[in-house]
Protein backbone atom coordinates (compact mmCIF):
# COMPACT_ATOMS: atom_id res chain seq x y z
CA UNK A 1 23.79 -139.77 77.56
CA UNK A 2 27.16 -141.44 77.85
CA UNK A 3 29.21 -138.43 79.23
CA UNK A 4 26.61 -137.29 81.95
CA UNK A 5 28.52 -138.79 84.88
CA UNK A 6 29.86 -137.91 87.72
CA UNK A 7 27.86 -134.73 89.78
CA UNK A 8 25.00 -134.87 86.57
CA UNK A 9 24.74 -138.30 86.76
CA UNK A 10 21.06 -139.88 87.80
CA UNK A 11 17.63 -140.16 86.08
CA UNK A 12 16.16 -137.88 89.19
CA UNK A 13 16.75 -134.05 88.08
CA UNK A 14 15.34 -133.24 92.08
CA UNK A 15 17.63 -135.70 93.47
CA UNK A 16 20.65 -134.23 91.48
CA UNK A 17 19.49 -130.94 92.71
CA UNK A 18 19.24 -132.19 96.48
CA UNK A 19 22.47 -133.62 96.31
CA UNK A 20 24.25 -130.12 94.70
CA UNK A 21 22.38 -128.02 97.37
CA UNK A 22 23.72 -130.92 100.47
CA UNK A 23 27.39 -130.00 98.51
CA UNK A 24 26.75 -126.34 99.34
CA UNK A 25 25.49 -126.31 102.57
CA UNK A 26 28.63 -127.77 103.48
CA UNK A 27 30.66 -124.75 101.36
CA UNK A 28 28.44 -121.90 101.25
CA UNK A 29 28.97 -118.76 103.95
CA UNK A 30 25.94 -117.84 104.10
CA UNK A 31 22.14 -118.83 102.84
CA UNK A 32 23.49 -121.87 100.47
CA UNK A 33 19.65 -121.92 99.31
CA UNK A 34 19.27 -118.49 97.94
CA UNK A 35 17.46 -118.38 94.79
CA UNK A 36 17.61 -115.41 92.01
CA UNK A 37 13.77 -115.47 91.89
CA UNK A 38 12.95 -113.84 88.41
CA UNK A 39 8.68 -112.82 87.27
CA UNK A 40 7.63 -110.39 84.38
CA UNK A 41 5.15 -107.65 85.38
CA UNK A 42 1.77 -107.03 83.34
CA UNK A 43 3.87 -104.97 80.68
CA UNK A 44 6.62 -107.77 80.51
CA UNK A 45 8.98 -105.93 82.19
CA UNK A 46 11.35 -108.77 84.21
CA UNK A 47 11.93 -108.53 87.95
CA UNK A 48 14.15 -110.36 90.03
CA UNK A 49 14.88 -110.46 93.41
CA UNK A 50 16.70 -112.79 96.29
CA UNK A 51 14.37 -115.60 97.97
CA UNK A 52 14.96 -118.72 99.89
CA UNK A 53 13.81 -122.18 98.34
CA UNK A 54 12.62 -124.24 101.44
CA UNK A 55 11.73 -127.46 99.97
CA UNK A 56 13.17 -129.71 97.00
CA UNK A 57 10.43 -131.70 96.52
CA UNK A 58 10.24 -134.65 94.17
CA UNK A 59 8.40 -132.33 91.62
CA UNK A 60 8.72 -129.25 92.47
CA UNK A 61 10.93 -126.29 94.18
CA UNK A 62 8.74 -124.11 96.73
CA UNK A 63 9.65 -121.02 98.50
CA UNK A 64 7.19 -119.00 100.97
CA UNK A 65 6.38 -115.34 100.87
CA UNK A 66 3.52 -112.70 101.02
CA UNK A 67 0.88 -112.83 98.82
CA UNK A 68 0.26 -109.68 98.43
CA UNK A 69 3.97 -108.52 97.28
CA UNK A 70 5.12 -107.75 94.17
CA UNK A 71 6.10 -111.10 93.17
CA UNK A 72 3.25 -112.74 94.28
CA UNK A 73 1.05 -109.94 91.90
CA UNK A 74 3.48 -111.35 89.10
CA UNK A 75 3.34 -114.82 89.78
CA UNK A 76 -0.39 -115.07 89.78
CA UNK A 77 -0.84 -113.26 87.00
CA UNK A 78 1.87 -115.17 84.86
CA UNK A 79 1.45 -118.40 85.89
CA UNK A 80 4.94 -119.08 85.65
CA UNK A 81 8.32 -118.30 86.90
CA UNK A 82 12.04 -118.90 87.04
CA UNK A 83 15.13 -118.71 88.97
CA UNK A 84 19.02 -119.63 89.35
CA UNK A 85 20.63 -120.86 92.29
CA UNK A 86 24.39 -119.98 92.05
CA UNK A 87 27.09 -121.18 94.54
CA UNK A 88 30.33 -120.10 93.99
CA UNK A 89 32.30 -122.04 96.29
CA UNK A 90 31.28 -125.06 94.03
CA UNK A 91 31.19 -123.00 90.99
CA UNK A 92 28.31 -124.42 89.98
CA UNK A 93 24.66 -123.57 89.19
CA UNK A 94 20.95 -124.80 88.81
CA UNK A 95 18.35 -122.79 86.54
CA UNK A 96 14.61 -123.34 86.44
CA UNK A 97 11.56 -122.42 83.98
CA UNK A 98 7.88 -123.51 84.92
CA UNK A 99 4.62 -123.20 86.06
CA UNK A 100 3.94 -121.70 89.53
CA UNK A 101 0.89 -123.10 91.56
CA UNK A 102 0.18 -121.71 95.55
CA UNK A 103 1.36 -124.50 98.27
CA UNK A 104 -1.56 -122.86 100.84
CA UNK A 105 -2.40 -125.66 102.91
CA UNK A 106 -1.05 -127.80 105.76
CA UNK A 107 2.26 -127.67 104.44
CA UNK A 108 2.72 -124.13 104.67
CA UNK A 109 1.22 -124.12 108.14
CA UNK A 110 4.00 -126.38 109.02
CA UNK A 111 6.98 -124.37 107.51
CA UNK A 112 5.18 -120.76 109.21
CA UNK A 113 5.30 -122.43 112.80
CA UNK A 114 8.64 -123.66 111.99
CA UNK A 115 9.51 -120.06 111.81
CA UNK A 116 10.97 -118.49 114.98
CA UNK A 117 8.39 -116.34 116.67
CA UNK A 118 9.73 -112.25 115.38
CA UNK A 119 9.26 -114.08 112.15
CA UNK A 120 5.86 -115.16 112.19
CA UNK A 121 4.98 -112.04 113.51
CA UNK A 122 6.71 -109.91 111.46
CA UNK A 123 5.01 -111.75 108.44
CA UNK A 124 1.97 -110.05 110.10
CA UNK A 125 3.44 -106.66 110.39
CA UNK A 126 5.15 -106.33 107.16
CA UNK A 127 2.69 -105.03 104.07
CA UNK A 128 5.68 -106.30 101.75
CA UNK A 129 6.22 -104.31 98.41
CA UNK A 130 4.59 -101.28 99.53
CA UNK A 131 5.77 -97.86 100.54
CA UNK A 132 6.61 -97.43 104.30
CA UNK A 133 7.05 -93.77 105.51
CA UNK A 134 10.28 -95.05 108.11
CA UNK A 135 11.17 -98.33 109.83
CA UNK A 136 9.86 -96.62 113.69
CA UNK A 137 6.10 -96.77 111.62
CA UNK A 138 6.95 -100.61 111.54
CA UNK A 139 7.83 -101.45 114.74
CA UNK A 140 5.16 -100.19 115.68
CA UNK A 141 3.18 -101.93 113.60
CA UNK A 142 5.23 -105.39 115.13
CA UNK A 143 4.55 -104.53 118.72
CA UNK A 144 0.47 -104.46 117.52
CA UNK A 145 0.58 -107.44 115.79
CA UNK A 146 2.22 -108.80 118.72
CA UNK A 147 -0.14 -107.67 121.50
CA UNK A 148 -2.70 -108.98 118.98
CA UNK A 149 -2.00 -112.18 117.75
CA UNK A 150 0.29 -112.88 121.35
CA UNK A 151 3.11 -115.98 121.15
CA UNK A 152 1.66 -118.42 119.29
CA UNK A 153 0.02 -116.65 115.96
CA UNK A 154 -1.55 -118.46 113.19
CA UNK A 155 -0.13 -117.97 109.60
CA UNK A 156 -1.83 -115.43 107.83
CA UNK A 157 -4.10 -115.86 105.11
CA UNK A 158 -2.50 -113.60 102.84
CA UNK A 159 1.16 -115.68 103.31
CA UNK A 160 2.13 -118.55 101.98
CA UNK A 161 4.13 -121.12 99.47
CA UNK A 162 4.28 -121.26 96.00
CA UNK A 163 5.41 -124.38 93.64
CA UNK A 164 7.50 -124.11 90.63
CA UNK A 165 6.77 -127.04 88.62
CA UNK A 166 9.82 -127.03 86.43
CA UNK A 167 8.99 -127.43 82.70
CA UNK A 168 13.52 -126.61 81.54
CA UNK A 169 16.05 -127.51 84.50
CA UNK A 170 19.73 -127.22 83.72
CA UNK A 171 22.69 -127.75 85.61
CA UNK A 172 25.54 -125.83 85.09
CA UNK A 173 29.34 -126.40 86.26
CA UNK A 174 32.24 -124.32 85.58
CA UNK A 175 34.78 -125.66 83.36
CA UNK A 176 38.61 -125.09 82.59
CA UNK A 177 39.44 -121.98 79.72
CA UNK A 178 35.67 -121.09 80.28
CA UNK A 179 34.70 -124.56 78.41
CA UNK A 180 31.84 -125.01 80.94
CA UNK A 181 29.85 -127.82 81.55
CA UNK A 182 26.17 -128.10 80.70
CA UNK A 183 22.75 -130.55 80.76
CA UNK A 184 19.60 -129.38 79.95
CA UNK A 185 16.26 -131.12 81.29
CA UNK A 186 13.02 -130.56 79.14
CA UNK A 187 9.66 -130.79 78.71
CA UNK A 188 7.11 -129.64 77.03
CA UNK A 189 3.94 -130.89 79.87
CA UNK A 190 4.89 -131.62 83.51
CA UNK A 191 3.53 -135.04 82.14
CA UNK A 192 6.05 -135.95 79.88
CA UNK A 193 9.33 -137.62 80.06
CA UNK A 194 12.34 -135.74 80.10
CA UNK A 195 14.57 -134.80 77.39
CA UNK A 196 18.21 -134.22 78.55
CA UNK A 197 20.99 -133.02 75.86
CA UNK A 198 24.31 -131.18 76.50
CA UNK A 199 24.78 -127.73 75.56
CA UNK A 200 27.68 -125.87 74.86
CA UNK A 201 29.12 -123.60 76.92
C-alpha cells in the first residue's frame, strides 16, 4: 500500500510491533508493555483486565499467568482472545484478535526463574481469581510456600504462558482534528498471507 510508510511501514506486523513497543519503553512511566487483556465467559459476557505481554515473538504475543484464574477458565474454553496495548506518550496503539494456545514448556520455565524470588513464590501462594477472607490469610499462605518450596522453587504446574496467534492486528496512531491513522492486518488461517488495508478513522 503506497501510503503505509513511515512507523507502519514493513512486511513484518511483529517487527512493527517490536519496534512501537522499543519507542515506548523509552516514553512510557511505567509498564510500557501492559496489555488490556479482553476473554468472554461461558455466557458471552466480556472481561477484561490489565496483563503484561513478555514476549513478541515472530508469530505470536505471549503473556504468563495462573491457570487456574479467571482468564485462564475463559481462554481455554474460548480458544481465543484479544487485547490493546495503548501508550499515550506516543499516542499510539496496537489491537489483536486470535487464537490462544498454552506456552507450558521450557520456555515458560525460563521466564518463571527469570522472576525474582517473592514472585515465584507468590505464584505459589496466590489461588488467583478466588475469594480471600483478608491479605494476613495470604501471607501466611507465602511464608508456607516458602518454608516449603525454600529459595529456589520450581514453576508450578498450574502456571504458565499462553500464545495469541493473531488472526486481525491493527495499528493505530493518533492523527490531527481526530483524522487518525489506521492499518489493518488480516487473515482468515494463521496460514495465510496477510491482507493489510487502511481504515478510516
Amino acid at each position: 500500500m503506497s501510503d503505509r510508510s513511515g512507523i507502519f511501514a514493513g512486511d513484518d506486523p511483529f517487527q512493527i510491533a517490536r519496534s512501537w513497543l522499543a519507542e515506548a519503553e523509552e516514553s512510557e512511566p511505567n509498564d510500557p508493555n501492559a496489555i488490556a487483556l479482553s476473554t468472554v465467559d461461558a455466557d458471552g459476557l466480556p472481561n477484561a483486565r490489565m496483563v503484561l505481554l513478555k514476549e513478541i515473538e515472530d508469530g505470536a504475543f505471549v503473556f504468563y499467568t495462573n491457570y487456574e484464574s479467571a482468564k485462564a477458565g475463559e481462554i481455554d474454553q474460548a480458544g481465543k482472545a484479544a487485547f490493546v496495548m495503548h501508550w499515550k506518550s506516543l499516542r499510539r496503539q496496537i489491537r489483536v484478535r486470535g487464537i490462544v494456545s498454552k506456552e507450558d514448556g521450557p520456555q515458560a520455565d525460563d521466564y518463571y526463574n527469570s522472576r525474582s524470588l517473592k514472585s515465584r513464590l507468590g505464584a505459589w501462594a496466590s489461588k488467583q481469581s478466588r475469594p480471600l477472607a483478608s491479605r494476613s490469610i495470604l501471607m501466611a499462605e507465602v511464608a508456607k510456600v516458602t518454608a516449603k518450596h525454600g529459595p529456589n522453587p520450581k514453576r508450578p504446574n498450574f502456571w504458565g504462558g499462553y500464545r495469541i496467534t493473531p488472526l486481525e492486528i491493527e495499528f493505530w496512531a493518533d492523527g490531527a482534528f481526530r483524522l487518525h491513522d489506521r492499518f489493518t492486518w488480516r487473515r482468515e488461517t494463521v496460514s495465510e498471507n496477510w491482507k493489510i488495508d487502511r481504515l478510516s478513522p
